[in-house]
N, C-alpha and C. Protein backbone atom coordinates (compact mmCIF):
# COMPACT_ATOMS: atom_id res chain seq x y z
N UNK A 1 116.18 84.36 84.58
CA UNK A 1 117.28 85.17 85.08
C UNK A 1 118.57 84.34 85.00
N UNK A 2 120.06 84.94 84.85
CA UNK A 2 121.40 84.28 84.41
C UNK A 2 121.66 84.71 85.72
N UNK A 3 123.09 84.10 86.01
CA UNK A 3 123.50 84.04 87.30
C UNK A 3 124.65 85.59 87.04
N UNK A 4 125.25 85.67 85.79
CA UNK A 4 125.67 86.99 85.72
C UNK A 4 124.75 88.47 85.96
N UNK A 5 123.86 88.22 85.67
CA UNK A 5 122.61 89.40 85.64
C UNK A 5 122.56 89.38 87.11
N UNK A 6 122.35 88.31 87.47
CA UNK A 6 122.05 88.75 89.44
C UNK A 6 122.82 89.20 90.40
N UNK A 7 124.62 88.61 89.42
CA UNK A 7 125.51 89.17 89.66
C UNK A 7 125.85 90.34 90.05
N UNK A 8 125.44 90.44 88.88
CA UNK A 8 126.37 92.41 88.61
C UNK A 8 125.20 93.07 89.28
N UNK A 9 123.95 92.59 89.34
CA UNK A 9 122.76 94.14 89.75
C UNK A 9 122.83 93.61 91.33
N UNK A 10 123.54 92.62 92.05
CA UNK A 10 123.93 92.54 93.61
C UNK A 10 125.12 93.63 93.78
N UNK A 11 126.02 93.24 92.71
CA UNK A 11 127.32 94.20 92.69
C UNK A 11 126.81 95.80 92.53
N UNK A 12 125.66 96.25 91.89
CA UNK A 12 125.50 97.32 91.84
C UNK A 12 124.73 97.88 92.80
N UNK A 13 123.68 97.11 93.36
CA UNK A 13 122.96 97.38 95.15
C UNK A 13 124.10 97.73 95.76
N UNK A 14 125.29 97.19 96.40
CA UNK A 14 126.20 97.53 97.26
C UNK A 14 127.45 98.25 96.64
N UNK A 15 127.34 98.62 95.37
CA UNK A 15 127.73 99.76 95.12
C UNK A 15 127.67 100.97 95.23
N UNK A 16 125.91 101.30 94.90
CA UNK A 16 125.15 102.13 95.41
C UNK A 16 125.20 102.69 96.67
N UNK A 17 124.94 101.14 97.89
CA UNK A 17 125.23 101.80 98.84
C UNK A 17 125.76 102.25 99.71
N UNK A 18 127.59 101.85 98.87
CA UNK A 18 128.47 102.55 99.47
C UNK A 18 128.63 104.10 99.41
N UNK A 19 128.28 104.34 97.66
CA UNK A 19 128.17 105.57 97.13
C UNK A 19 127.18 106.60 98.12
N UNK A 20 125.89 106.24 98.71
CA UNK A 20 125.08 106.76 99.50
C UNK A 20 125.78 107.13 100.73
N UNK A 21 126.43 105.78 101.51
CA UNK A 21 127.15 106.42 102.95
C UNK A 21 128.15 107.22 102.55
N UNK A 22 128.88 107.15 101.29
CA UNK A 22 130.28 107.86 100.98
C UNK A 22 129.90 109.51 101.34
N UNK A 23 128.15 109.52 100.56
CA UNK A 23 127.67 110.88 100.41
C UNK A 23 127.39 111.40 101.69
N UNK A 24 126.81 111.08 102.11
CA UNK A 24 126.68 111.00 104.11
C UNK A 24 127.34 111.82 105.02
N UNK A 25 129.01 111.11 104.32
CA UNK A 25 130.13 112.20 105.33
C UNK A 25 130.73 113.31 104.38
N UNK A 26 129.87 113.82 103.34
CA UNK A 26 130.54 114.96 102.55
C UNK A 26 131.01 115.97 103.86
N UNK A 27 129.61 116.82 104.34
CA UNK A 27 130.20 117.30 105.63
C UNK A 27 131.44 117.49 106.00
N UNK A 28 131.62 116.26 106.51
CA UNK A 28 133.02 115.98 107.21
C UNK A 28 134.09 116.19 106.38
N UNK A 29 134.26 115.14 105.28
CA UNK A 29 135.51 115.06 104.34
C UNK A 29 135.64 116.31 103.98
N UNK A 30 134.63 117.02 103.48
CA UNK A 30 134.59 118.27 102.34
C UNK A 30 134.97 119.52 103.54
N UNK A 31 134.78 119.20 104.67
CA UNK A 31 134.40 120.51 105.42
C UNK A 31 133.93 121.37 104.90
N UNK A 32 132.72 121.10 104.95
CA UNK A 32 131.60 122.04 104.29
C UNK A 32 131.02 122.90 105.05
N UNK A 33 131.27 122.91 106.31
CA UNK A 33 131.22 123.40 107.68
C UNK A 33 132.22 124.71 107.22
N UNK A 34 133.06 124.37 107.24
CA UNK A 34 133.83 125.79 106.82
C UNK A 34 133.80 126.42 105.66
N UNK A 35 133.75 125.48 104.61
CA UNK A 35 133.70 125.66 103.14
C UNK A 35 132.57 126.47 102.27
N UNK A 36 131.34 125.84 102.83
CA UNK A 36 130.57 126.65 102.30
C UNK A 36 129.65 127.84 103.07
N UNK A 37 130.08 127.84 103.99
CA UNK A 37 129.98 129.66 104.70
C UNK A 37 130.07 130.81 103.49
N UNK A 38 131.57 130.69 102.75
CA UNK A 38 131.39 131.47 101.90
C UNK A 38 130.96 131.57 100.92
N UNK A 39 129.75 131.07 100.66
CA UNK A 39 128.31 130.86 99.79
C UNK A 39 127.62 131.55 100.20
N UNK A 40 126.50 132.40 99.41
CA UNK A 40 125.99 132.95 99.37
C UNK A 40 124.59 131.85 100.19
N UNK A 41 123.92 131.99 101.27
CA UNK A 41 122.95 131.42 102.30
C UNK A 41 121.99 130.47 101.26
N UNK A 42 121.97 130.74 99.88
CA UNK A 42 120.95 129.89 98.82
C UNK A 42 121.72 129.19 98.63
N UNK A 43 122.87 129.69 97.87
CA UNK A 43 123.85 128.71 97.52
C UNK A 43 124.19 127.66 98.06
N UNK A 44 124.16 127.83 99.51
CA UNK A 44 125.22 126.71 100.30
C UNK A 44 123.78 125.73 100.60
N UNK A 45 122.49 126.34 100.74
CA UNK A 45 121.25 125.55 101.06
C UNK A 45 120.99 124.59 99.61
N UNK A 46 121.15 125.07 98.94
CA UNK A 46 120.72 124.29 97.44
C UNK A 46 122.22 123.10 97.42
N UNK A 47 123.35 123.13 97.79
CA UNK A 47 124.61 122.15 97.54
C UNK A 47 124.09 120.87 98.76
N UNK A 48 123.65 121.41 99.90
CA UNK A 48 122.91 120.54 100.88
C UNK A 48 122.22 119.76 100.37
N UNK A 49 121.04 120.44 99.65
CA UNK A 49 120.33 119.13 99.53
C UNK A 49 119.91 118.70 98.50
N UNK A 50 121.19 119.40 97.60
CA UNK A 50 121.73 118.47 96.75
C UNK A 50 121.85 116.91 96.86
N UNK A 51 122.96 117.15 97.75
CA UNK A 51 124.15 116.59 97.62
C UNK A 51 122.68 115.16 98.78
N UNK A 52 121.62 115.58 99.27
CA UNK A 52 120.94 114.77 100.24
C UNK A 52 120.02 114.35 99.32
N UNK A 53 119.39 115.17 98.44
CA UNK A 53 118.54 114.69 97.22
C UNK A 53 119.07 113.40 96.69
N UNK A 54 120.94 113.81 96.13
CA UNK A 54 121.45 112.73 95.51
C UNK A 54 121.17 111.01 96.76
N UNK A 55 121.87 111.70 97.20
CA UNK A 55 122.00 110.60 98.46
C UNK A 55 120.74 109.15 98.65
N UNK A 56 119.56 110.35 98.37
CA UNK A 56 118.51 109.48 98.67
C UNK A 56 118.01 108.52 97.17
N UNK A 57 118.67 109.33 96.27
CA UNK A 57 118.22 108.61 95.39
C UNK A 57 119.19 106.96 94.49
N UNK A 58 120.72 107.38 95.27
CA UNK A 58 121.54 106.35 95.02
C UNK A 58 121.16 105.44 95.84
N UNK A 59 120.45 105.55 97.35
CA UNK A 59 120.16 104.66 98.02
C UNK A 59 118.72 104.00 97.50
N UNK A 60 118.09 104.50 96.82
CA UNK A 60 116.61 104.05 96.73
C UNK A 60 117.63 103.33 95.12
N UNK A 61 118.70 103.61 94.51
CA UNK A 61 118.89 102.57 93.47
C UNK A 61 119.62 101.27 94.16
N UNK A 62 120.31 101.69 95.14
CA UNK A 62 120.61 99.93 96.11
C UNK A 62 119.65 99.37 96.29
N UNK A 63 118.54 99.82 97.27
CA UNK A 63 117.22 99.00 97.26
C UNK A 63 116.38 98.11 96.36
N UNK A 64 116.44 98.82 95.45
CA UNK A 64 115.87 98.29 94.02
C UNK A 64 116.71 97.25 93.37
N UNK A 65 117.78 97.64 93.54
CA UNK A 65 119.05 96.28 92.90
C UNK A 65 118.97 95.28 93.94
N UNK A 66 119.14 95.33 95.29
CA UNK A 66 119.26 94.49 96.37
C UNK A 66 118.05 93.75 96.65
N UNK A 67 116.55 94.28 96.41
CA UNK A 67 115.87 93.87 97.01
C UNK A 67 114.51 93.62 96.46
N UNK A 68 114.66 93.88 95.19
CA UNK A 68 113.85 93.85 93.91
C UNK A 68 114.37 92.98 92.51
N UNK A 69 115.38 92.22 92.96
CA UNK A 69 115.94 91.91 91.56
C UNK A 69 115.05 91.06 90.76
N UNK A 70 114.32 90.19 91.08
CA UNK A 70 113.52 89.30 89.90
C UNK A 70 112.30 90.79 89.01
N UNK A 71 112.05 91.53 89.79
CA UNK A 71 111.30 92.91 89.10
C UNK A 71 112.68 93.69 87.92
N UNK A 72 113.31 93.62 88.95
CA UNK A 72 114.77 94.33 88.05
C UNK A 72 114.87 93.75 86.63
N UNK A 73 115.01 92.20 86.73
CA UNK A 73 115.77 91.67 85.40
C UNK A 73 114.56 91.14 84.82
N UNK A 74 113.21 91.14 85.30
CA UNK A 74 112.22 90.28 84.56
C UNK A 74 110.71 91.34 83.93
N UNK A 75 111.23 92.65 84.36
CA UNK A 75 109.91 93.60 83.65
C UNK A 75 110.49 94.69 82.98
N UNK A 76 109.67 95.10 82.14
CA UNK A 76 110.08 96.14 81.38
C UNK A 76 110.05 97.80 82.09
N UNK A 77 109.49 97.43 83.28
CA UNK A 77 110.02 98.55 84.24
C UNK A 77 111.60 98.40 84.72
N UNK A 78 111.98 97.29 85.16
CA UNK A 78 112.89 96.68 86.15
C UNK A 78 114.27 97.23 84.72
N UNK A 79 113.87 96.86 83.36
CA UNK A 79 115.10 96.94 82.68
C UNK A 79 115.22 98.17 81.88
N UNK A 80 114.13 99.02 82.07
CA UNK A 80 114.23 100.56 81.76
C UNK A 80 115.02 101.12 83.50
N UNK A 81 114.54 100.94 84.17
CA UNK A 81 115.65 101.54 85.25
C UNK A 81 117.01 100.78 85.53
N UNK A 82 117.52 99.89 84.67
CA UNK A 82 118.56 99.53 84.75
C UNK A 82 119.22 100.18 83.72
N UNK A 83 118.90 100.67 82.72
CA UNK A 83 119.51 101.36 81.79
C UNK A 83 119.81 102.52 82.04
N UNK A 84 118.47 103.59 82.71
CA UNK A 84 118.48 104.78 83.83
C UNK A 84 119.96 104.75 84.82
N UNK A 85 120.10 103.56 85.27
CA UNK A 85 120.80 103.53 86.14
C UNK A 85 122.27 103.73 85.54
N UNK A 86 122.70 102.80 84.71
CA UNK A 86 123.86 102.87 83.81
C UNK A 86 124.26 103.87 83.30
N UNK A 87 123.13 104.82 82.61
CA UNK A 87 123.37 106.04 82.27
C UNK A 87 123.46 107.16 82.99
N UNK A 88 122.66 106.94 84.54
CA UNK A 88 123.14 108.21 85.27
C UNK A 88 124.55 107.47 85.98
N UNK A 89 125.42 106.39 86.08
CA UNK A 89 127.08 106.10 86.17
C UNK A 89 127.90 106.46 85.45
N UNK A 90 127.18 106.18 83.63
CA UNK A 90 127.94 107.16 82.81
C UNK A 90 128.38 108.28 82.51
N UNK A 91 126.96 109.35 82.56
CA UNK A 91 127.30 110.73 82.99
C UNK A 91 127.95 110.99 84.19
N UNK A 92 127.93 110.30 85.22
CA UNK A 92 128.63 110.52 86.29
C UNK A 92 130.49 110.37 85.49
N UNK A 93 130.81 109.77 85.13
CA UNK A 93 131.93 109.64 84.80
C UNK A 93 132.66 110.04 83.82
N UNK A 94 131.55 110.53 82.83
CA UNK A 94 132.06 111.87 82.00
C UNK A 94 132.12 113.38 82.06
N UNK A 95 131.05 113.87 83.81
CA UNK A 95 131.33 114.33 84.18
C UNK A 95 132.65 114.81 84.93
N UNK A 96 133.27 113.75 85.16
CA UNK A 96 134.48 113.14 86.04
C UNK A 96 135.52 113.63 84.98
N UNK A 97 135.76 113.48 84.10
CA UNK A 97 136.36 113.58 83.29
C UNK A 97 136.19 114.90 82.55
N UNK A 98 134.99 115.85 82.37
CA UNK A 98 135.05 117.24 81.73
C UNK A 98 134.58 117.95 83.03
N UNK A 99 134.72 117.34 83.86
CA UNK A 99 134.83 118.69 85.55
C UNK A 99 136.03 118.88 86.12
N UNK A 100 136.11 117.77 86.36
CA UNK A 100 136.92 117.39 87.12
C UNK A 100 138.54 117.58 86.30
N UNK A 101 138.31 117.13 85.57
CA UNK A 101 139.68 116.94 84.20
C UNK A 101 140.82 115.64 84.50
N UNK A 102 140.27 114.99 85.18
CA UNK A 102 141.22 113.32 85.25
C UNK A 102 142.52 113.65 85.56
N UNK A 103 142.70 114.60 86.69
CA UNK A 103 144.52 115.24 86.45
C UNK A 103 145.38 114.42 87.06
N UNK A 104 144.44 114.04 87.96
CA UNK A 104 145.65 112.74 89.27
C UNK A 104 145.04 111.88 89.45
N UNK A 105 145.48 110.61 89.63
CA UNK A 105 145.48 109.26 90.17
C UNK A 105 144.05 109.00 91.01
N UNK A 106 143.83 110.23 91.55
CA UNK A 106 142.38 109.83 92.52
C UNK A 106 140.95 110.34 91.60
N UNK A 107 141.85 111.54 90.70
CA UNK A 107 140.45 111.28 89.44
C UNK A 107 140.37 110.13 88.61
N UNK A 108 141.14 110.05 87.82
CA UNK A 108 141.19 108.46 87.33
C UNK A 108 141.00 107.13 87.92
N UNK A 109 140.70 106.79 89.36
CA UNK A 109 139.89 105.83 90.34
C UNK A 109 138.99 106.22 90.50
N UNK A 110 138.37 107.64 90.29
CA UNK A 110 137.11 107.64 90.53
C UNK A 110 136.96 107.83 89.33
N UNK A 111 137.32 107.98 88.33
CA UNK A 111 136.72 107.93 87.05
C UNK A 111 136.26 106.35 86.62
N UNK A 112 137.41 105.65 87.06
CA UNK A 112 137.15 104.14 86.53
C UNK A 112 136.16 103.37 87.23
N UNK A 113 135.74 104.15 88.48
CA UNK A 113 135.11 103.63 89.85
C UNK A 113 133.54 103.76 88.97
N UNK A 114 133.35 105.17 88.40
CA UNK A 114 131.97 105.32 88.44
C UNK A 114 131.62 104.69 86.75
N UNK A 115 132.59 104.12 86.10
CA UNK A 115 132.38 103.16 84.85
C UNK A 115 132.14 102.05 85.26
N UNK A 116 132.93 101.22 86.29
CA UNK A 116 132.49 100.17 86.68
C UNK A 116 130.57 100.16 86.98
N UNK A 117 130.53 101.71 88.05
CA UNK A 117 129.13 101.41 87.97
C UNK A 117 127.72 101.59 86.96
N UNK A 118 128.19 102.00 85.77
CA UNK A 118 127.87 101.82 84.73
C UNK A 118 127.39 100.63 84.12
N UNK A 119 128.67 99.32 84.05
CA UNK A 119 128.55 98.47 83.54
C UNK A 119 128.13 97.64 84.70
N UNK A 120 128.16 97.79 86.13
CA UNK A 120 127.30 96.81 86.54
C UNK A 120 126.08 96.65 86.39
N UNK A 121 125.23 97.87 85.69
CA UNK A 121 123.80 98.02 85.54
C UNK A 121 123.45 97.60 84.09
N UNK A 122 124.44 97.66 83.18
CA UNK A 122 124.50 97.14 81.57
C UNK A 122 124.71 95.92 81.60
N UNK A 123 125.34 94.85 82.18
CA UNK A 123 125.15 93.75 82.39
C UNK A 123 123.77 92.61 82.10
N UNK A 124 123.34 93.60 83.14
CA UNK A 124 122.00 92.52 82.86
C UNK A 124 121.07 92.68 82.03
N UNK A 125 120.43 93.95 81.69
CA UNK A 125 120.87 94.29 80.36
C UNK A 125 120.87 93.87 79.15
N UNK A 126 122.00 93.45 79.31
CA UNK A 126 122.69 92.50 77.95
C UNK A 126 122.66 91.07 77.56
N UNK A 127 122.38 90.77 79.04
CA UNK A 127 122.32 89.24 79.22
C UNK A 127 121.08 88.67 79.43
């Protein structure tokens, strides 16, 4: 293992699991409380647990970066889900970019936000 590889997949554990608590207070930020009332009762149940599905699964990729890394960078499991990982940051951020449409300053930080987490998972990777 390189000291960059342990690097970036530490940088990407606590990336992750900021991304997880970020998801946490959708609720709140989104007022989804008010917001999605006017959803149809499936609709607004399926964005839930979604959005909790996602949640659990960005956190189970911190775990794995944080607390698994010699499995991470040293098996051919560990570096097929690091690639998994990179690529679901990528689509995240080209989503960002053909959903969203990059119009203001806070799409383009979160556009650049969810490339960074891309390449923290390509890193090791590479190295």
């Amino acid at each position: 293992m390189n000291n960059l590889a342990e690097i970036s997949l530490f940088a990407g554990g606590v990336f992750n699991l900021g991304f997880a608590v970020f998801h946490l207070f959708f609720w709140k930020l989104f007022d989804w409380k008010k917001d999605l009332a006017s959803l149809t009762p499936i609709n607004r149940s399926v964005m839930q647990i979604l959005n909790l599905c996602l949640t659990f699964m960005i956190f189970v990729m911190s775990c794995v970066s944080l607390f698994m890394p010699r499995e991470m960078l040293t098996t051919n499991l560990g570096k097929s889900l690091l690639v998994a990982f990179a690529l679901f940051w990528f689509f995240r951020m080209l989503e960002q970019i053909f959903v969203f449409e990059v119009r203001g300053r806070l799409s383009v930080v979160f556009t650049l936000i969810f490339l960074l987490g891309s390449i923290f998972y390509i890193i090791p990777v590479i190295y």
